[in-house]
Protein backbone atom coordinates (compact mmCIF):
# COMPACT_ATOMS: atom_id res chain seq x y z
CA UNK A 1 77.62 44.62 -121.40
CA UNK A 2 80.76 45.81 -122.96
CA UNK A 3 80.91 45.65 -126.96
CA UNK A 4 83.87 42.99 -126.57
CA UNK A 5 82.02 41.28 -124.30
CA UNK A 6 78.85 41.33 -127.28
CA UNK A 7 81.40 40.11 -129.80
CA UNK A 8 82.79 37.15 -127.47
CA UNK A 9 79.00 35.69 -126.26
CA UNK A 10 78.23 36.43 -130.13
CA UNK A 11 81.20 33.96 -131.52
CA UNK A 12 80.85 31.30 -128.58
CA UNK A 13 76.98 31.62 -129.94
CA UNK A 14 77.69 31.24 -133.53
CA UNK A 15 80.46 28.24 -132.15
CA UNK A 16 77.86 26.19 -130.52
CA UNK A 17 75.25 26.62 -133.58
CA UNK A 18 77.98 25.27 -136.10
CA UNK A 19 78.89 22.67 -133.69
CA UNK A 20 75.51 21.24 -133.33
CA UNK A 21 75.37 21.73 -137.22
CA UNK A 22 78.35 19.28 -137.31
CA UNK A 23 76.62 17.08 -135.80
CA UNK A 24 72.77 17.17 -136.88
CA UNK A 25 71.40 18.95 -140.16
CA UNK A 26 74.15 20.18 -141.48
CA UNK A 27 76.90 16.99 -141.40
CA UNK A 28 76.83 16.28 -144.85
CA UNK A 29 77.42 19.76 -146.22
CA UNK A 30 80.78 19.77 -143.34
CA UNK A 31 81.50 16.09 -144.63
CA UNK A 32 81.69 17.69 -148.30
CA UNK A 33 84.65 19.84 -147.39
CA UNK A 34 86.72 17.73 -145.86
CA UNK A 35 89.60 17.64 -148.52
CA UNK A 36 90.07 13.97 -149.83
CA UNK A 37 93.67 14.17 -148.94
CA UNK A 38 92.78 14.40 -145.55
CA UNK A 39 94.18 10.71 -143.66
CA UNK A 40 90.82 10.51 -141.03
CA UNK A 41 87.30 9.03 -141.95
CA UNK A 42 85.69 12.77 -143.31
CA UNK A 43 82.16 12.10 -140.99
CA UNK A 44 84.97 11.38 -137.58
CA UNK A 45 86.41 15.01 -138.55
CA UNK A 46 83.05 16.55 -138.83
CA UNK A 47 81.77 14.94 -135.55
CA UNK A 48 85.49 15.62 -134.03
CA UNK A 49 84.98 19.22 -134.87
CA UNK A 50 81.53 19.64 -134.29
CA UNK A 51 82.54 18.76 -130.52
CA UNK A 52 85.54 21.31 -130.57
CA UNK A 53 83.41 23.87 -131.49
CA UNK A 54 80.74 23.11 -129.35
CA UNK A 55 83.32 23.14 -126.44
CA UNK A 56 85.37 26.46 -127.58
CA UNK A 57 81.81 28.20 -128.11
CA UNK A 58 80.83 27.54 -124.43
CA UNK A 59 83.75 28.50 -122.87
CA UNK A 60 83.82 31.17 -124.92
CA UNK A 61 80.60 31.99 -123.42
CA UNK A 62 81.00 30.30 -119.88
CA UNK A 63 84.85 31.42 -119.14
CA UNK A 64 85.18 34.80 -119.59
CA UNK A 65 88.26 35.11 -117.21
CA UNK A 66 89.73 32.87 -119.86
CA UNK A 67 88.94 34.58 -122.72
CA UNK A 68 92.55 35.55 -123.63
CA UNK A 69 93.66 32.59 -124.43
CA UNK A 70 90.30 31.04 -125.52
CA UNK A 71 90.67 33.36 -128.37
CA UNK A 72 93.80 32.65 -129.65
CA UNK A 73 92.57 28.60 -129.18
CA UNK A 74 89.94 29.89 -131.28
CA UNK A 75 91.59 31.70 -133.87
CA UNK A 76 94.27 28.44 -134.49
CA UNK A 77 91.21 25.96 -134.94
CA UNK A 78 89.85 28.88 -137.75
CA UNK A 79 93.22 28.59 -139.24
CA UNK A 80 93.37 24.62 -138.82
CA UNK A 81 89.73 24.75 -140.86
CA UNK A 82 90.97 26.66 -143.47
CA UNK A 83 92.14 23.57 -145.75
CA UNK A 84 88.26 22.64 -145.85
CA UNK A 85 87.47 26.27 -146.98
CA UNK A 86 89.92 26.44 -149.91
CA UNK A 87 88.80 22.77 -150.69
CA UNK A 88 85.08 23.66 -150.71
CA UNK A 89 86.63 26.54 -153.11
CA UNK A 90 89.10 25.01 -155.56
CA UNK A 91 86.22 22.02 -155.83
CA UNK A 92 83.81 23.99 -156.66
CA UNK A 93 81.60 22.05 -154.05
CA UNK A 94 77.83 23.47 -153.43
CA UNK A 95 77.38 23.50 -149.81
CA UNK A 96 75.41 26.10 -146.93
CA UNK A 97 73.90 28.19 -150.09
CA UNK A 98 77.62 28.68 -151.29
CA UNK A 99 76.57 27.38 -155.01
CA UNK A 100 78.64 29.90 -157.35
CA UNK A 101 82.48 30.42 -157.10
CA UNK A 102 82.19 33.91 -155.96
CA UNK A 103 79.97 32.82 -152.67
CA UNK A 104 82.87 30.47 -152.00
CA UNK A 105 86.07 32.92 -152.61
CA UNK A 106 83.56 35.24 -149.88
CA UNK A 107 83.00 32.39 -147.82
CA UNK A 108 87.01 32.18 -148.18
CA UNK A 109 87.85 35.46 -147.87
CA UNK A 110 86.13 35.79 -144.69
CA UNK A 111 87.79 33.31 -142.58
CA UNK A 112 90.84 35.36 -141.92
CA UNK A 113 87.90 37.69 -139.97
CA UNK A 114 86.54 34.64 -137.98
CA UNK A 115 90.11 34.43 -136.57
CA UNK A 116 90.43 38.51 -136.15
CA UNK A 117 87.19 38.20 -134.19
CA UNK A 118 87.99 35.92 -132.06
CA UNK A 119 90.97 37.44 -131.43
CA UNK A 120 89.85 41.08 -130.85
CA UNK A 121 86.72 40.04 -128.72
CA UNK A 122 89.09 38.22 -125.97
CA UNK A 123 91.40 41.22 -125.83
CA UNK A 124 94.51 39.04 -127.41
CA UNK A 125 95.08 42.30 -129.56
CA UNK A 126 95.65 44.16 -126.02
CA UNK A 127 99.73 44.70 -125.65
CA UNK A 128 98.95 46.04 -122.33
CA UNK A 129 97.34 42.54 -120.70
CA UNK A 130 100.48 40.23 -122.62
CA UNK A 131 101.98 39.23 -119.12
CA UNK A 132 99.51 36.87 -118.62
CA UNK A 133 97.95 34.34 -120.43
CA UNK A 134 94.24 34.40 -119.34
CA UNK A 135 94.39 38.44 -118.94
């Protein structure tokens, strides 16, 4: 199996995990970074994108002739998510072991690699393959 390959199985793995985190152990730590702002009932966004991410993980995993622009579907939910991530931050909320500021500007910091993973392992970095969408 080709490294990409490793690295798109991997996220689509890590997808479905968090996913069924949404939606089982994990729901109130997901329900804590909903930002306040936000206009939707904060458990129907973490069941809404528990779902998503079960659903981009497996065809992540199940549709690899797809995987083009699976990643770049990806990489716009990671940006979409991002609100909750500098909300967890700026609130100084204790959630998934990230109890100090520092853990949380890491936890922060490392989203914009989440969406450069999911972008490199589906070959949407690849010039050469951007005449078609699924590549």
């Amino acid at each position: 199996m080709k490294v990409r390959s490793v690295a798109r199985v991997g996220l689509g793995a890590i997808l479905v995990s968090a996913g069924v985190g949404h939606l089982t152990t994990e729901r109130q730590g997901f329900q804590a970074q909903v930002p306040d702002w936000f206009p939707v009932p904060k458990d129907s966004v973490v069941v809404g994108s528990g779902l998503v991410e079960i659903a981009q993980g497996a065809a992540l995993i199940a549709l690899p002739k797809h995987q083009r622009l699976l990643g770049k579907v990806v990489a716009g939910f990671f940006v979409a998510v991002f609100p909750g991530n500098i909300h967890q931050y700026t609130a100084g909320i204790d959630a998934f072991g990230l109890d100090t500021d520092r853990k949380r500007l890491i936890r922060l910091a490392f989203q914009p690699v989440l969406m450069a993973w999911a972008l490199a392992a589906t070959h949407s970095f690849d010039a050469r393959r951007s005449h078609t969408i699924d590549g």
